[in-house]
PDB file of N, CA and C in Angstrom:
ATOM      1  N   UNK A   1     156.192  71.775  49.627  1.00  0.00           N
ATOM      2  CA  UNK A   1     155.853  73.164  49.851  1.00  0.00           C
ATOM      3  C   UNK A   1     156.765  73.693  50.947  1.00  0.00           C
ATOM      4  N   UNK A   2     157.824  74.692  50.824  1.00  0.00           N
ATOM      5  CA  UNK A   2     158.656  75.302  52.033  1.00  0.00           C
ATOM      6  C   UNK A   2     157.362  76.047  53.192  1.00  0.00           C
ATOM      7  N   UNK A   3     158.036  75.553  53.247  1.00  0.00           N
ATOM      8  CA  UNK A   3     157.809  75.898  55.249  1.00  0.00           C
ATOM      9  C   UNK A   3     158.158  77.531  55.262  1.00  0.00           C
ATOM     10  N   UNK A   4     157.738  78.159  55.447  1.00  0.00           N
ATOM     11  CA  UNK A   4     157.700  79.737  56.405  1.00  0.00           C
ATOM     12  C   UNK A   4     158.220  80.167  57.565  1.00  0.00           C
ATOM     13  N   UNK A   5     157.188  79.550  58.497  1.00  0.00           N
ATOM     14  CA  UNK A   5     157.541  79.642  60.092  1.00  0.00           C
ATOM     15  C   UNK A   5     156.591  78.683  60.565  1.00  0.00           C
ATOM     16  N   UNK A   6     156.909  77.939  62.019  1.00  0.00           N
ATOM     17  CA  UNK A   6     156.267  77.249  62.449  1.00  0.00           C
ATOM     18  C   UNK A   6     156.395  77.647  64.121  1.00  0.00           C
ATOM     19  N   UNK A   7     155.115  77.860  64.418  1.00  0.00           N
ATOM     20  CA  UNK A   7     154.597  78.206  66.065  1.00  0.00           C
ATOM     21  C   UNK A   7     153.665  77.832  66.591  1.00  0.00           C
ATOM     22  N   UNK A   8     153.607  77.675  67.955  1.00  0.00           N
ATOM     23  CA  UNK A   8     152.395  77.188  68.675  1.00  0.00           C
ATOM     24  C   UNK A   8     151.495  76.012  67.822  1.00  0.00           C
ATOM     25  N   UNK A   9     152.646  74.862  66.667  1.00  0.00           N
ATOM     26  CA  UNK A   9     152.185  73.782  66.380  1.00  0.00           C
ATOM     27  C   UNK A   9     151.107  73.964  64.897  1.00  0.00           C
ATOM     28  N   UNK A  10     151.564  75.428  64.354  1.00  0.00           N
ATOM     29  CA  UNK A  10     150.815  75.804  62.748  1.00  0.00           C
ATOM     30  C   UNK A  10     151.783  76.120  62.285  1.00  0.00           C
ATOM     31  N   UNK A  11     152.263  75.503  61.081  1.00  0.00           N
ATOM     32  CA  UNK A  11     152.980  75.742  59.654  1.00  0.00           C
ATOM     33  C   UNK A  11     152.217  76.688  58.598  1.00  0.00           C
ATOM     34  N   UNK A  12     153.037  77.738  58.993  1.00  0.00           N
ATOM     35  CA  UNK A  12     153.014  78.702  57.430  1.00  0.00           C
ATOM     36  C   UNK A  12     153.635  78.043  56.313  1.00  0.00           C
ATOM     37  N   UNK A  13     152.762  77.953  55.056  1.00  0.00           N
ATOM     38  CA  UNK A  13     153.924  77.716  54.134  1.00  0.00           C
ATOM     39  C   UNK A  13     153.333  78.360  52.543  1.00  0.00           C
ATOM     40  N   UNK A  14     153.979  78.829  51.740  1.00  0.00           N
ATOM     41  CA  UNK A  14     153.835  78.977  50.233  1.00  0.00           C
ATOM     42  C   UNK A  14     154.631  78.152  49.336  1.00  0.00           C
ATOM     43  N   UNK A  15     153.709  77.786  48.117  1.00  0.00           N
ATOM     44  CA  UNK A  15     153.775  77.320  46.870  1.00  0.00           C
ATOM     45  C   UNK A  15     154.605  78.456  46.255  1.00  0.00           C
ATOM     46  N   UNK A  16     155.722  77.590  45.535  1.00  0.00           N
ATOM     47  CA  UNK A  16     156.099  78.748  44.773  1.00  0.00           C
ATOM     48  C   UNK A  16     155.812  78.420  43.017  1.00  0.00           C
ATOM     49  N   UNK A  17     155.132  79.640  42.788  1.00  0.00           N
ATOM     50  CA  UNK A  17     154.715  80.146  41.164  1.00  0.00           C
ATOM     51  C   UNK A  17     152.940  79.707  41.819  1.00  0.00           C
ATOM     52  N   UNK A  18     152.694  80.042  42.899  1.00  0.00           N
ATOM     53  CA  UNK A  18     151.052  79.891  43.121  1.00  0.00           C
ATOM     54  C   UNK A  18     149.668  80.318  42.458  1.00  0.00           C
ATOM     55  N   UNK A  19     148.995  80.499  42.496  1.00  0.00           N
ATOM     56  CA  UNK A  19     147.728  81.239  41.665  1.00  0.00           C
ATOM     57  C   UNK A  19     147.598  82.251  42.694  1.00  0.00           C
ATOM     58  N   UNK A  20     147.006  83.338  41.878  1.00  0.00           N
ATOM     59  CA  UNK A  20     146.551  84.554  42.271  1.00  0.00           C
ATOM     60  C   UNK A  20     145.417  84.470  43.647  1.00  0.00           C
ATOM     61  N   UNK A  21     145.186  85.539  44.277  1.00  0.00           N
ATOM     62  CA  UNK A  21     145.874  86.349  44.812  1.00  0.00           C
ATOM     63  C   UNK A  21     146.576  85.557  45.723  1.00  0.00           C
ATOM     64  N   UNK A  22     147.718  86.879  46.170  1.00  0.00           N
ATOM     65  CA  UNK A  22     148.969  86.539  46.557  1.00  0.00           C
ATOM     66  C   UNK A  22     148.191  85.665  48.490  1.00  0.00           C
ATOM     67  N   UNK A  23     148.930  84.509  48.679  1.00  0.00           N
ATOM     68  CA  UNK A  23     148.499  84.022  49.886  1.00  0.00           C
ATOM     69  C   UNK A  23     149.320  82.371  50.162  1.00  0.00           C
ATOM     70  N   UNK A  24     149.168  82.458  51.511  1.00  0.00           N
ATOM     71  CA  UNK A  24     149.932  81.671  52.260  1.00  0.00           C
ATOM     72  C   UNK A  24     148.973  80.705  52.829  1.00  0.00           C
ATOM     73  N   UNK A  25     149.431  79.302  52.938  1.00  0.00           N
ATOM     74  CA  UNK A  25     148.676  78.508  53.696  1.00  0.00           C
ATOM     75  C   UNK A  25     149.466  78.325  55.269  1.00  0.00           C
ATOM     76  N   UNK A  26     147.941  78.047  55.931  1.00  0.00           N
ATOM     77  CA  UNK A  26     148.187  77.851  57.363  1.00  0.00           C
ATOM     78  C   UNK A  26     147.651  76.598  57.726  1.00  0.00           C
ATOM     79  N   UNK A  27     148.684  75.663  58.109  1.00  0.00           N
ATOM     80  CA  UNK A  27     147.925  74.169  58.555  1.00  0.00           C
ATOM     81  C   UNK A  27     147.906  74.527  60.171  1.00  0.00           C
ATOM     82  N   UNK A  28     146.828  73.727  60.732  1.00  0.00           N
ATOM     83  CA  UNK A  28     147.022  73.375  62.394  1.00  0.00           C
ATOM     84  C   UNK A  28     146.299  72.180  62.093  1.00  0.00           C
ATOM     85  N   UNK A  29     146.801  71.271  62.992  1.00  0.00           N
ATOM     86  CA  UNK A  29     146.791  69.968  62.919  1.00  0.00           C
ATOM     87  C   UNK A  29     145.774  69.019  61.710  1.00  0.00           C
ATOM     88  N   UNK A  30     144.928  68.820  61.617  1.00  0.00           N
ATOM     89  CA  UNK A  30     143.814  68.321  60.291  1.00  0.00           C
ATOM     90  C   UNK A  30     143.445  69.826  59.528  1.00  0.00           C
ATOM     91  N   UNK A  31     143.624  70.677  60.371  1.00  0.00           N
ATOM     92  CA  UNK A  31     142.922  71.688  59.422  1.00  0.00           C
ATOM     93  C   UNK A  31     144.045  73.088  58.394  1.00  0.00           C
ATOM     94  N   UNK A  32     143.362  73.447  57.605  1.00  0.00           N
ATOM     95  CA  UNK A  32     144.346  74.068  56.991  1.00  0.00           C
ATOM     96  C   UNK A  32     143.542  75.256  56.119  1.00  0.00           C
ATOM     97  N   UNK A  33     144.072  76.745  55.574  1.00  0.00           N
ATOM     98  CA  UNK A  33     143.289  77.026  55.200  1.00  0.00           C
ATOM     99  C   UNK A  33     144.430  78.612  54.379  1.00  0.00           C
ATOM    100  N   UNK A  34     144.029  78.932  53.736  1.00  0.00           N
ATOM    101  CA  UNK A  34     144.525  80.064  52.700  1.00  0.00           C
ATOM    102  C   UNK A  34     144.332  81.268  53.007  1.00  0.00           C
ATOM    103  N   UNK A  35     145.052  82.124  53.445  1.00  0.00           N
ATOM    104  CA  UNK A  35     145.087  83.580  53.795  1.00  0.00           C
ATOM    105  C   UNK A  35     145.748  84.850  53.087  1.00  0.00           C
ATOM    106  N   UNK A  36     144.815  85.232  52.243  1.00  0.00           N
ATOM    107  CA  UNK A  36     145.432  86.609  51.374  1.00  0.00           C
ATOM    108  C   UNK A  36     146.050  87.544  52.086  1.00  0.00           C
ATOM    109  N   UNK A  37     147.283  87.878  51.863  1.00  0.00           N
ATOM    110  CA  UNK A  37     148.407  88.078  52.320  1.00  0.00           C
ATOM    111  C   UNK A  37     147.901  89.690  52.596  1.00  0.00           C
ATOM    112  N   UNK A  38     147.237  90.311  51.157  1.00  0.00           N
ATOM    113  CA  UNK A  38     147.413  91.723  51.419  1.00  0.00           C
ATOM    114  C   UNK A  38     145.769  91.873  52.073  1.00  0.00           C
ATOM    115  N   UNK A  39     144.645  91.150  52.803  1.00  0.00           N
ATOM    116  CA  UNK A  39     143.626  91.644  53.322  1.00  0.00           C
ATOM    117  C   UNK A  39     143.520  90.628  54.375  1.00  0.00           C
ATOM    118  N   UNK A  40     144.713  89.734  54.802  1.00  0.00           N
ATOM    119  CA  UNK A  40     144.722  88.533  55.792  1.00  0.00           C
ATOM    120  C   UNK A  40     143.280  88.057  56.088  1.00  0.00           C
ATOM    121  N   UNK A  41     142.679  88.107  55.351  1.00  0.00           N
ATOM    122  CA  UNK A  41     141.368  87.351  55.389  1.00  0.00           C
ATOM    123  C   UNK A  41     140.970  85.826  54.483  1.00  0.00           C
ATOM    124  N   UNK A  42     140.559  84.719  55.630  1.00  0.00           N
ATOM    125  CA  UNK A  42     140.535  83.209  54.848  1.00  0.00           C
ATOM    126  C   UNK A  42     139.613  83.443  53.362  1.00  0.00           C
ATOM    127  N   UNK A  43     140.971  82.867  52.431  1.00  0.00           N
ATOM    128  CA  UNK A  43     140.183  82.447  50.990  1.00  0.00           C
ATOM    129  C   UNK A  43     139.729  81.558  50.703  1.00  0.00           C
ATOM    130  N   UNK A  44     140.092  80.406  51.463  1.00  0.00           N
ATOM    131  CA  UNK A  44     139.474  79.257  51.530  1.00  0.00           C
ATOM    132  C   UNK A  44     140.058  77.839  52.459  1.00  0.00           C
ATOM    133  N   UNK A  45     138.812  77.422  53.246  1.00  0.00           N
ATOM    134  CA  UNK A  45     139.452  76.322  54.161  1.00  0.00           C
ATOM    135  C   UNK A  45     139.448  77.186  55.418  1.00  0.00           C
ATOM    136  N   UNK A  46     139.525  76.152  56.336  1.00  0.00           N
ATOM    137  CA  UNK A  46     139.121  77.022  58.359  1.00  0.00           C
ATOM    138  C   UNK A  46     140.174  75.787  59.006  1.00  0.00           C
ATOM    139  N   UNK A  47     140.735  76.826  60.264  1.00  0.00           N
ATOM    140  CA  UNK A  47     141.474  76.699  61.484  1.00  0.00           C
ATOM    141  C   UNK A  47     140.533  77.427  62.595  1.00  0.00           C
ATOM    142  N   UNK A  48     140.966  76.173  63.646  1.00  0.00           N
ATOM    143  CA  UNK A  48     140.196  76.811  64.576  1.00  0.00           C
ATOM    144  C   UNK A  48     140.294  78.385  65.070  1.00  0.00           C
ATOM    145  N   UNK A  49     139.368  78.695  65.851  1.00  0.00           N
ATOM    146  CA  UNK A  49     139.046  80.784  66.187  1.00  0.00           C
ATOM    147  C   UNK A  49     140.536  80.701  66.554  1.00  0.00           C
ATOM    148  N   UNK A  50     140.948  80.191  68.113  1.00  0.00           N
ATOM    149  CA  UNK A  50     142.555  80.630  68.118  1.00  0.00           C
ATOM    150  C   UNK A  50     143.906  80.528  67.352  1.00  0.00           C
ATOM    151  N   UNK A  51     143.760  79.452  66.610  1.00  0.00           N
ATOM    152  CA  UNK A  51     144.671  79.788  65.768  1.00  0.00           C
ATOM    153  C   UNK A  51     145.028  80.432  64.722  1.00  0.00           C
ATOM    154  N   UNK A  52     143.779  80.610  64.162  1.00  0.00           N
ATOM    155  CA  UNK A  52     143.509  81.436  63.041  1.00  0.00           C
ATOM    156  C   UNK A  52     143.985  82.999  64.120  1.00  0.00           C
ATOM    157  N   UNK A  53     143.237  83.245  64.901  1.00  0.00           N
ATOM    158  CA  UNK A  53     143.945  84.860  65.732  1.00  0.00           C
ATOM    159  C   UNK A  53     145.310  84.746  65.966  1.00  0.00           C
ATOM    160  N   UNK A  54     145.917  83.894  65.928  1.00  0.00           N
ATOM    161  CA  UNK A  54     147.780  83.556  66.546  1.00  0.00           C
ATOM    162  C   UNK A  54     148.226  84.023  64.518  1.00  0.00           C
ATOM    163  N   UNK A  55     147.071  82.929  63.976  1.00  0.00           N
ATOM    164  CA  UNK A  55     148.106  83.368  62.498  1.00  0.00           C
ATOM    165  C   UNK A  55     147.916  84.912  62.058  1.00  0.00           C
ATOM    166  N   UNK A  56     146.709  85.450  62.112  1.00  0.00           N
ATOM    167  CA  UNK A  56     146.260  86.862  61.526  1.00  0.00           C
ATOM    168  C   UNK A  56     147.741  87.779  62.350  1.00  0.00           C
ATOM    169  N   UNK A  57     147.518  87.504  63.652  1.00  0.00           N
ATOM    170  CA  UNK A  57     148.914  88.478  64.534  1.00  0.00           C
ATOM    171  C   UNK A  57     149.908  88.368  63.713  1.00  0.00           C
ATOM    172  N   UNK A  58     150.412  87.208  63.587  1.00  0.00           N
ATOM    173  CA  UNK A  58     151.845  87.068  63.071  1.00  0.00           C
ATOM    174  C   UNK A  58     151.898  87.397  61.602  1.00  0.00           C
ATOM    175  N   UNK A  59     150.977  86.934  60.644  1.00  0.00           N
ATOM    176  CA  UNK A  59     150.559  87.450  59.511  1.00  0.00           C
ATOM    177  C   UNK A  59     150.841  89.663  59.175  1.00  0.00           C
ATOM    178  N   UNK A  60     149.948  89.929  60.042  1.00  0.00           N
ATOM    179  CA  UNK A  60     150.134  91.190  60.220  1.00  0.00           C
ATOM    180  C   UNK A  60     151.485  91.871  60.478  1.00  0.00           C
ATOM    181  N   UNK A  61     152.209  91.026  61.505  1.00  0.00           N
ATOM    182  CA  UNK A  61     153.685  91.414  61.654  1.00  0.00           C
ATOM    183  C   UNK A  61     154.850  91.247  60.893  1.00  0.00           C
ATOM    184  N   UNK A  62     154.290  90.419  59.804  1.00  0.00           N
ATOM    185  CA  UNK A  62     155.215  89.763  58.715  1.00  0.00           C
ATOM    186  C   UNK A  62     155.071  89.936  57.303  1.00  0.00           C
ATOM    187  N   UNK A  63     153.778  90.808  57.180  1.00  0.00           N
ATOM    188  CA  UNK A  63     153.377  90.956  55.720  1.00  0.00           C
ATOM    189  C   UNK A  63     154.423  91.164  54.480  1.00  0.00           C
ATOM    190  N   UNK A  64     155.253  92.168  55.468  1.00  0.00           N
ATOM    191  CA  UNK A  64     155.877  92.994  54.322  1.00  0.00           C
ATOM    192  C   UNK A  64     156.354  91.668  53.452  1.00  0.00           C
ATOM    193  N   UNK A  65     156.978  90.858  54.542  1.00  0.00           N
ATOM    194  CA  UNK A  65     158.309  89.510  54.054  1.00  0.00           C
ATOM    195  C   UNK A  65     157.505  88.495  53.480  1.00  0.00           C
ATOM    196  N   UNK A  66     156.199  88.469  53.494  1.00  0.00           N
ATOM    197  CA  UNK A  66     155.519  87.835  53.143  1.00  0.00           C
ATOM    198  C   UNK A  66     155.076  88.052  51.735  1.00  0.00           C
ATOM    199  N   UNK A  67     155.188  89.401  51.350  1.00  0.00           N
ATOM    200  CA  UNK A  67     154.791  90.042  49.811  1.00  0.00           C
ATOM    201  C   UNK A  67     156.119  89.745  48.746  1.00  0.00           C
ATOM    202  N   UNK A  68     157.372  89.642  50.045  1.00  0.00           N
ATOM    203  CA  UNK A  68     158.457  89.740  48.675  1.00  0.00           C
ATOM    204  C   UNK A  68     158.386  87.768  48.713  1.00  0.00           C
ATOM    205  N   UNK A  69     158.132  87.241  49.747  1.00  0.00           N
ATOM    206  CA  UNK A  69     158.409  85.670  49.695  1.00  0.00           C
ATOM    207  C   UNK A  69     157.497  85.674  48.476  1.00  0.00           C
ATOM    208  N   UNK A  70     156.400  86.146  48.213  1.00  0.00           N
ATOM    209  CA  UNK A  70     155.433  86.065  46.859  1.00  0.00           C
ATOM    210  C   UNK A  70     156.008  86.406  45.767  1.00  0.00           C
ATOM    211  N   UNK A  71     156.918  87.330  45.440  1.00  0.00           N
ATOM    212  CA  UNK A  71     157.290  88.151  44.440  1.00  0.00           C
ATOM    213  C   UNK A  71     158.394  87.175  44.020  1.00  0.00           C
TER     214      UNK A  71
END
């Protein structure tokens, strides 16, 4: 699975040809979890409260590149 971006020790990454809706996984260390790209809200699977707030920020700042990395 390519790698995205990696910060503060969480890997973004997408599947490419994934299932619907459009979304990115976020690992931090054991945990990992699926974030719909266009309502950045978990689809399934949990990261802890701060990292999950570090990914939603950066998520938010990156969407756009994040819709065509989907496309």
């Amino acid at each position: 699975m390519p790698t995205i971006s990696c910060f503060y020790g969480i890997l973004t990454q997408m599947f490419w040809n994934d299932h619907a809706p459009p979304h990115f996984h976020a690992l931090y260390a054991e945990h990992e979890a699926l974030i719909d790209i266009r309502t950045l809200e978990v689809i399934e699977g949990a990261v802890p409260r701060r990292a999950l707030s570090l990914i939603l920020e950066w998520a938010e700042q990156h969407r756009m590149e994040l819709m065509e990395d989907w496309t």
